[in-house]
C-alpha atoms as a PDB file:
ATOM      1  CA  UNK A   1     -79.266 -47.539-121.104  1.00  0.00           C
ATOM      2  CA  UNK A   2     -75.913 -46.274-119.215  1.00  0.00           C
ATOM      3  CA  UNK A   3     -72.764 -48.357-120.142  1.00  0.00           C
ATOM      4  CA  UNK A   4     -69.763 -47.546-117.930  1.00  0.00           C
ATOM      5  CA  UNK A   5     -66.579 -48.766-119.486  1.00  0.00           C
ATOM      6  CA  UNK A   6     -63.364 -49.380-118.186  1.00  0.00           C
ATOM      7  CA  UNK A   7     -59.848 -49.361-119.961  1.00  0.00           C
ATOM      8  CA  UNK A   8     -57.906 -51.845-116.823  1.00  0.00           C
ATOM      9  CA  UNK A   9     -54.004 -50.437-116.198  1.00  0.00           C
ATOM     10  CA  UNK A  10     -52.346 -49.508-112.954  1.00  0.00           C
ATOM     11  CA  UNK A  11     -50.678 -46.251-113.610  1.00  0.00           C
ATOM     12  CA  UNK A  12     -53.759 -45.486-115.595  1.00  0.00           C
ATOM     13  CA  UNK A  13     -57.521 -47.035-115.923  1.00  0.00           C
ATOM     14  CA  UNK A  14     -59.812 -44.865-118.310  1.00  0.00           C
ATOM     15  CA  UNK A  15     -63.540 -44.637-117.977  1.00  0.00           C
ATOM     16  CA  UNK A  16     -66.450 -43.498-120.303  1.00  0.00           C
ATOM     17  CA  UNK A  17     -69.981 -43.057-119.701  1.00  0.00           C
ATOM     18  CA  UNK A  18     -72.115 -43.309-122.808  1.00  0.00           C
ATOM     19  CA  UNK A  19     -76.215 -43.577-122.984  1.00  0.00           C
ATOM     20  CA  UNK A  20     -77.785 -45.114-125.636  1.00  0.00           C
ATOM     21  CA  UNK A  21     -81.039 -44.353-126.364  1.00  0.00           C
ATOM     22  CA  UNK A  22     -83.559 -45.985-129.234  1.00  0.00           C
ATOM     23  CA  UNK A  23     -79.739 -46.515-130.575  1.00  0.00           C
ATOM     24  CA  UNK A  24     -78.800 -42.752-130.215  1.00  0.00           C
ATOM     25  CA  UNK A  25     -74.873 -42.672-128.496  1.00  0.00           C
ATOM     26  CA  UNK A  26     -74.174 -39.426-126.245  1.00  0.00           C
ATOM     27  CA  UNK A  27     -71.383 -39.470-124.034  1.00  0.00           C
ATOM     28  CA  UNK A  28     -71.807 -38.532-120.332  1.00  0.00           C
ATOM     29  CA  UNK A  29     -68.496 -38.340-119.231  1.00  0.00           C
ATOM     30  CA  UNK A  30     -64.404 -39.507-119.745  1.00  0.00           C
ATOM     31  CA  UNK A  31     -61.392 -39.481-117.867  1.00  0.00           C
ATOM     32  CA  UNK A  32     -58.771 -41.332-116.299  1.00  0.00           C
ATOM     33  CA  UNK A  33     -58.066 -42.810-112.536  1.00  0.00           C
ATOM     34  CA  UNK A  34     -54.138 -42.456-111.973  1.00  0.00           C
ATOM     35  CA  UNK A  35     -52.294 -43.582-109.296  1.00  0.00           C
ATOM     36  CA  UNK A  36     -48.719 -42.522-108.519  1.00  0.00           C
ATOM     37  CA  UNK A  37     -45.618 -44.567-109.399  1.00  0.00           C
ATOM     38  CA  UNK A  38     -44.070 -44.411-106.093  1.00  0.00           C
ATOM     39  CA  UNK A  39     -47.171 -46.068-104.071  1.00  0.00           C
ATOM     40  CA  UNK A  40     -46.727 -49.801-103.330  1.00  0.00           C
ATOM     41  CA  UNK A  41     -49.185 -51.657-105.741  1.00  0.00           C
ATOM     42  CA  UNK A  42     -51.714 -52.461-102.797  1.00  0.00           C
ATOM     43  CA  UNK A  43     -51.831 -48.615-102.300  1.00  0.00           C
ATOM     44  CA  UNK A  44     -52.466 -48.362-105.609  1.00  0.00           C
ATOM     45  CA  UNK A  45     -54.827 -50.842-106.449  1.00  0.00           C
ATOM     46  CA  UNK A  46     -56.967 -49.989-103.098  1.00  0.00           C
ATOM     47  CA  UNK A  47     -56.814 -46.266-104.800  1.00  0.00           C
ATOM     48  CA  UNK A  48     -58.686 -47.914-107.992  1.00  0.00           C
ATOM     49  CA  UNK A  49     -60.658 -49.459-105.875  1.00  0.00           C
ATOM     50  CA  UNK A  50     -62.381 -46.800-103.984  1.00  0.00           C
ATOM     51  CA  UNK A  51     -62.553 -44.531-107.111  1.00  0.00           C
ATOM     52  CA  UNK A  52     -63.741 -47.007-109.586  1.00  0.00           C
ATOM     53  CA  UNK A  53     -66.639 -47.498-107.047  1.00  0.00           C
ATOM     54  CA  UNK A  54     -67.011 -43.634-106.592  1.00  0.00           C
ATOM     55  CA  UNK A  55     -67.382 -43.500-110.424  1.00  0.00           C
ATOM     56  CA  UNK A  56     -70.011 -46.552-110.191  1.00  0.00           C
ATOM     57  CA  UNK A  57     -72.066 -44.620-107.689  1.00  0.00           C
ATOM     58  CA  UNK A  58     -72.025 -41.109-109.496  1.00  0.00           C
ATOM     59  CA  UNK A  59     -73.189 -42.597-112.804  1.00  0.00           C
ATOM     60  CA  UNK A  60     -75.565 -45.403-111.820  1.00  0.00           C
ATOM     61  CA  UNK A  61     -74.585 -47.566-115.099  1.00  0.00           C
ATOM     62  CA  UNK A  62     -76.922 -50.017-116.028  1.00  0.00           C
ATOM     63  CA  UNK A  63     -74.345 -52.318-116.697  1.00  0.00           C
ATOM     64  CA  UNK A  64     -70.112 -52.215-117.012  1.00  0.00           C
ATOM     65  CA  UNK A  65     -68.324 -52.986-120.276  1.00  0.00           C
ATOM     66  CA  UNK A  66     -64.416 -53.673-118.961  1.00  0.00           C
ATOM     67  CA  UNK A  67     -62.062 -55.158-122.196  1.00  0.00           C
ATOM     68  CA  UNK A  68     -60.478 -58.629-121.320  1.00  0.00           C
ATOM     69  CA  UNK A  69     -56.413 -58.400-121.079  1.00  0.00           C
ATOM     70  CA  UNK A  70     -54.306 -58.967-124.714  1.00  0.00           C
ATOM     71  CA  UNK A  71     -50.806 -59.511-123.585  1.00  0.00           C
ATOM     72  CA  UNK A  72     -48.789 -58.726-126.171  1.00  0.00           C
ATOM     73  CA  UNK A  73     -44.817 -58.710-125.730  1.00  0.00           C
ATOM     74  CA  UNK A  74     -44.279 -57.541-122.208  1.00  0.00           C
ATOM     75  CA  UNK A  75     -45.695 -60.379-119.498  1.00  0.00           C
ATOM     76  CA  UNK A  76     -44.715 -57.864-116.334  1.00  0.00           C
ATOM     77  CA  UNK A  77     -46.837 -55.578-117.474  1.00  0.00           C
ATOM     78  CA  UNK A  78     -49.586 -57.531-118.610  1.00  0.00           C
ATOM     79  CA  UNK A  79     -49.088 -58.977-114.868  1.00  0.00           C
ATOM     80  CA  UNK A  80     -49.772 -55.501-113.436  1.00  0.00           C
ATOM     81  CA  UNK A  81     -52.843 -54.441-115.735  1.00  0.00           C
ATOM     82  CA  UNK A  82     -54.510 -57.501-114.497  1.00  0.00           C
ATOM     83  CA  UNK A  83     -54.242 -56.829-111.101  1.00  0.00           C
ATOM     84  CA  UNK A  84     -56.147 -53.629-112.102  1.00  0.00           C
ATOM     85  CA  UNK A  85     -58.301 -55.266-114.370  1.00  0.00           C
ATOM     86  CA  UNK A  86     -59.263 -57.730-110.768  1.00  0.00           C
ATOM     87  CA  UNK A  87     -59.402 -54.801-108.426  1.00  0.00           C
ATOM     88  CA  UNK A  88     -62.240 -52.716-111.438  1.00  0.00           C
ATOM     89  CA  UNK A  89     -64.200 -56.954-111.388  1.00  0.00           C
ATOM     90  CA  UNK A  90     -64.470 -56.619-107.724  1.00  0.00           C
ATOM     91  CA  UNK A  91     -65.644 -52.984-107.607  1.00  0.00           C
ATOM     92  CA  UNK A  92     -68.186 -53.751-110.084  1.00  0.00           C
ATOM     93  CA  UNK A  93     -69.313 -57.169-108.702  1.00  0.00           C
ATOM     94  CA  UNK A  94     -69.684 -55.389-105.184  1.00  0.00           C
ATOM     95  CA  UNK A  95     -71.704 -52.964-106.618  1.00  0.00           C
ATOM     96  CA  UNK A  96     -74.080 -55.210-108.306  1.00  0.00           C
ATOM     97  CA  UNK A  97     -74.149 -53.941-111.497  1.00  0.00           C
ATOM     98  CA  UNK A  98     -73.483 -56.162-114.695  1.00  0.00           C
ATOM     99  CA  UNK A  99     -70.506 -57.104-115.960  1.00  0.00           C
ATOM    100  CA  UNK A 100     -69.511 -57.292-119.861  1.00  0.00           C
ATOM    101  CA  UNK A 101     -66.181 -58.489-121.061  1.00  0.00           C
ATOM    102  CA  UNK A 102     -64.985 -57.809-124.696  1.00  0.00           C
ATOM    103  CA  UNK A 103     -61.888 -58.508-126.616  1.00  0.00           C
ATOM    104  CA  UNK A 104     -59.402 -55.684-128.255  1.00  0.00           C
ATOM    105  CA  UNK A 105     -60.995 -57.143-131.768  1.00  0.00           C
ATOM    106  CA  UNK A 106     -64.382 -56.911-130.424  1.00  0.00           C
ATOM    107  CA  UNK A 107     -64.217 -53.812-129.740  1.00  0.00           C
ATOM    108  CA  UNK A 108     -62.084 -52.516-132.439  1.00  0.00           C
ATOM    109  CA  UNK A 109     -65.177 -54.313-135.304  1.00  0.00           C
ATOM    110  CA  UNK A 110     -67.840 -52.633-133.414  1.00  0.00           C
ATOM    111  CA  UNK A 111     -66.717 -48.884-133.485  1.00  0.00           C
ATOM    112  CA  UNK A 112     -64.633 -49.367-136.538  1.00  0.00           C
ATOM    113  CA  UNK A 113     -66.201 -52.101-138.755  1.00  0.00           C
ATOM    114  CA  UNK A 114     -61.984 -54.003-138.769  1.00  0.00           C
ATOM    115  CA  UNK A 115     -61.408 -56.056-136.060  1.00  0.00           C
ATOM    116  CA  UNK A 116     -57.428 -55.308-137.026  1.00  0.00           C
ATOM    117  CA  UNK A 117     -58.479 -50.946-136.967  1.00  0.00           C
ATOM    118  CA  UNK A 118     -54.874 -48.863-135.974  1.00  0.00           C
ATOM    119  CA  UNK A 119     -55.969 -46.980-132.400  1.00  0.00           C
ATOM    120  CA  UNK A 120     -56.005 -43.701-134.862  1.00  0.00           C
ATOM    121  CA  UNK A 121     -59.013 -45.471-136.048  1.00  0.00           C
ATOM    122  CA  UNK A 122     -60.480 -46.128-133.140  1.00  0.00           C
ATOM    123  CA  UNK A 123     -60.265 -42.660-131.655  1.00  0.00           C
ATOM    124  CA  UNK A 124     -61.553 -40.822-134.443  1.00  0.00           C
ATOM    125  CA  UNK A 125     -64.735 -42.726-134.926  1.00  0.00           C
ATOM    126  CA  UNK A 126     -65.336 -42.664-130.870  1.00  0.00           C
ATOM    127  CA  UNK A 127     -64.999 -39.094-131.614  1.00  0.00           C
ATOM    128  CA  UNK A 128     -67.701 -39.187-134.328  1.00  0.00           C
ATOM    129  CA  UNK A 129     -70.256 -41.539-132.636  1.00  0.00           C
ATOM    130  CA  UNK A 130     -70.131 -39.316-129.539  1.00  0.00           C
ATOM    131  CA  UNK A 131     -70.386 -36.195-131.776  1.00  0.00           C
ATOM    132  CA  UNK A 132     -66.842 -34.703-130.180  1.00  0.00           C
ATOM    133  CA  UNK A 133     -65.330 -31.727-131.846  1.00  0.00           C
ATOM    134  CA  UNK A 134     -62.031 -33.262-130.894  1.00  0.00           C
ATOM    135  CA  UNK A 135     -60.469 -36.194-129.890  1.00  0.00           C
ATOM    136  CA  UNK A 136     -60.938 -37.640-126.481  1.00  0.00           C
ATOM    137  CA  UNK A 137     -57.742 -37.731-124.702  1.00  0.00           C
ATOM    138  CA  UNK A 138     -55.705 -39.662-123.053  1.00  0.00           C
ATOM    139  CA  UNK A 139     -55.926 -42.272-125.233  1.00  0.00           C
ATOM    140  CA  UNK A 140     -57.148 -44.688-121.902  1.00  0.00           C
ATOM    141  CA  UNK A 141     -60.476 -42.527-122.017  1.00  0.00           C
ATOM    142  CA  UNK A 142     -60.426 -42.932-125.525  1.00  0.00           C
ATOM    143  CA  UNK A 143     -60.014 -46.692-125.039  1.00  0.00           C
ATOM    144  CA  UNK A 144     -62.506 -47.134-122.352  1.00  0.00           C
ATOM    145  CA  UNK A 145     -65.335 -45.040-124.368  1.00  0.00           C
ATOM    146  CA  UNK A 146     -64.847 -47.441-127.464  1.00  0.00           C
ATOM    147  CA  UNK A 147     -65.409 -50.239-124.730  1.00  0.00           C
ATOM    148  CA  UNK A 148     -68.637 -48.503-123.568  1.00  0.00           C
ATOM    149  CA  UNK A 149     -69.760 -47.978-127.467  1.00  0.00           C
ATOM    150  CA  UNK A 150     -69.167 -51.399-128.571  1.00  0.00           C
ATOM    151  CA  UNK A 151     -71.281 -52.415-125.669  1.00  0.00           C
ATOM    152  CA  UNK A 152     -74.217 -49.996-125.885  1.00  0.00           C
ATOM    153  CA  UNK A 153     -74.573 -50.971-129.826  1.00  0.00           C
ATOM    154  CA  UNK A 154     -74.110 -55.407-128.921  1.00  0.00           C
ATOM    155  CA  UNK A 155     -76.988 -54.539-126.255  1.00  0.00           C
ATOM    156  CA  UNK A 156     -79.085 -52.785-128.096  1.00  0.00           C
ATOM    157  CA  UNK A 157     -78.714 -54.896-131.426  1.00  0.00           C
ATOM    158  CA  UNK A 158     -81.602 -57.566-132.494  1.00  0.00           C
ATOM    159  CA  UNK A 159     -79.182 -60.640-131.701  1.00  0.00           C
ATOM    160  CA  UNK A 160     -78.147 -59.583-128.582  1.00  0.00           C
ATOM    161  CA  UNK A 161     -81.434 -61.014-127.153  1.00  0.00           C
ATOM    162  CA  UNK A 162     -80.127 -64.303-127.816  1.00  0.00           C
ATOM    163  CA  UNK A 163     -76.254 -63.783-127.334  1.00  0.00           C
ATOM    164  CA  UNK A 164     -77.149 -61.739-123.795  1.00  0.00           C
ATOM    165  CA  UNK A 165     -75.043 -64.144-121.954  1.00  0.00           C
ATOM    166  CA  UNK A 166     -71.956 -62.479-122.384  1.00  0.00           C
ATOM    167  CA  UNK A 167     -71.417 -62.105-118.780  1.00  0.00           C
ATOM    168  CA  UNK A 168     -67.897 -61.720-117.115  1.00  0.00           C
ATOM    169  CA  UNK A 169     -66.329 -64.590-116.208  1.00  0.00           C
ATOM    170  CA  UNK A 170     -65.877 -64.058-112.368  1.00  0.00           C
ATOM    171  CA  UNK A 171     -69.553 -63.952-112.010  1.00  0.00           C
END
């Protein structure tokens, strides 16, 4: 199976391919979409648009792992990661391929084992499931490569037969 995950922003969106094989993770690939700070957001959202569907034809995912929005202190730019967040949803709906949604803590207690891990945590077991000598940076790619993992290990786990339903909410 090939999980594509997204990390949603505007400035930034990470992505990591990951395949998952008889529960062996490798990593494809990892990097970040960025759009300039100057562009009006419908330039940049149409920008994430077109490459977040270039990255869903290159990799032919089985299915997309995107993380659901946290907003923590700072509502304006929770506001603008979730345009992002809707532009990646529509890219992946158009392309028909399925949709998984996962909290920060869901992902955080299925690379880590502690739903509360410190992102120092995070990035150096991605690093050690996908057998990196260092790493991944930015810390989006980093991000959206947990999402992938915690997604490749829930679909690939005995319960997830049953659970399986964990569909995005838009569809």
């Amino acid at each position: 199976m090939l999980v594509l995950g997204f990390d949603p922003g505007i400035a930034t969106v990470g992505f990591g391919a990951v395949s998952c094989e008889k529960g062996s993770l490798s990593l494809i690939q990892y990097g970040v979409i960025t759009t300039p700070a100057g562009l009006p957001l419908s330039e940049r959202l149409d920008q994430i648009f077109e490459d977040a569907t270039q990255l869903i034809d290159l990799f032919k995912p089985d299915e997309i792992a995107i993380e659901e929005l946290f907003f923590n202190t700072n509502i304006t730019t929770g506001i603008s990661v979730a345009h992002g967040r809707g532009v990646l949803l529509l890219a992946c709906r158009r392309a028909g391929v399925p949709i998984r949604e996962y909290t920060p803590l869901q992902v955080k207690q299925s690379v880590v084992g502690y739903g509360r891990a410190e992102k120092r945590q995070v990035q150096d077991m991605v690093k050690r499931l996908l057998k990196m000598e260092t790493v991944p940076k930015p810390d989006d790619a980093a991000d959206a490569l947990a999402i992938a993992i915690c997604h490749a290990r829930a679909a690939t786990s005995l319960i997830y037969k049953d659970w399986g339903n964990n569909t995005c909410s838009t569809t």
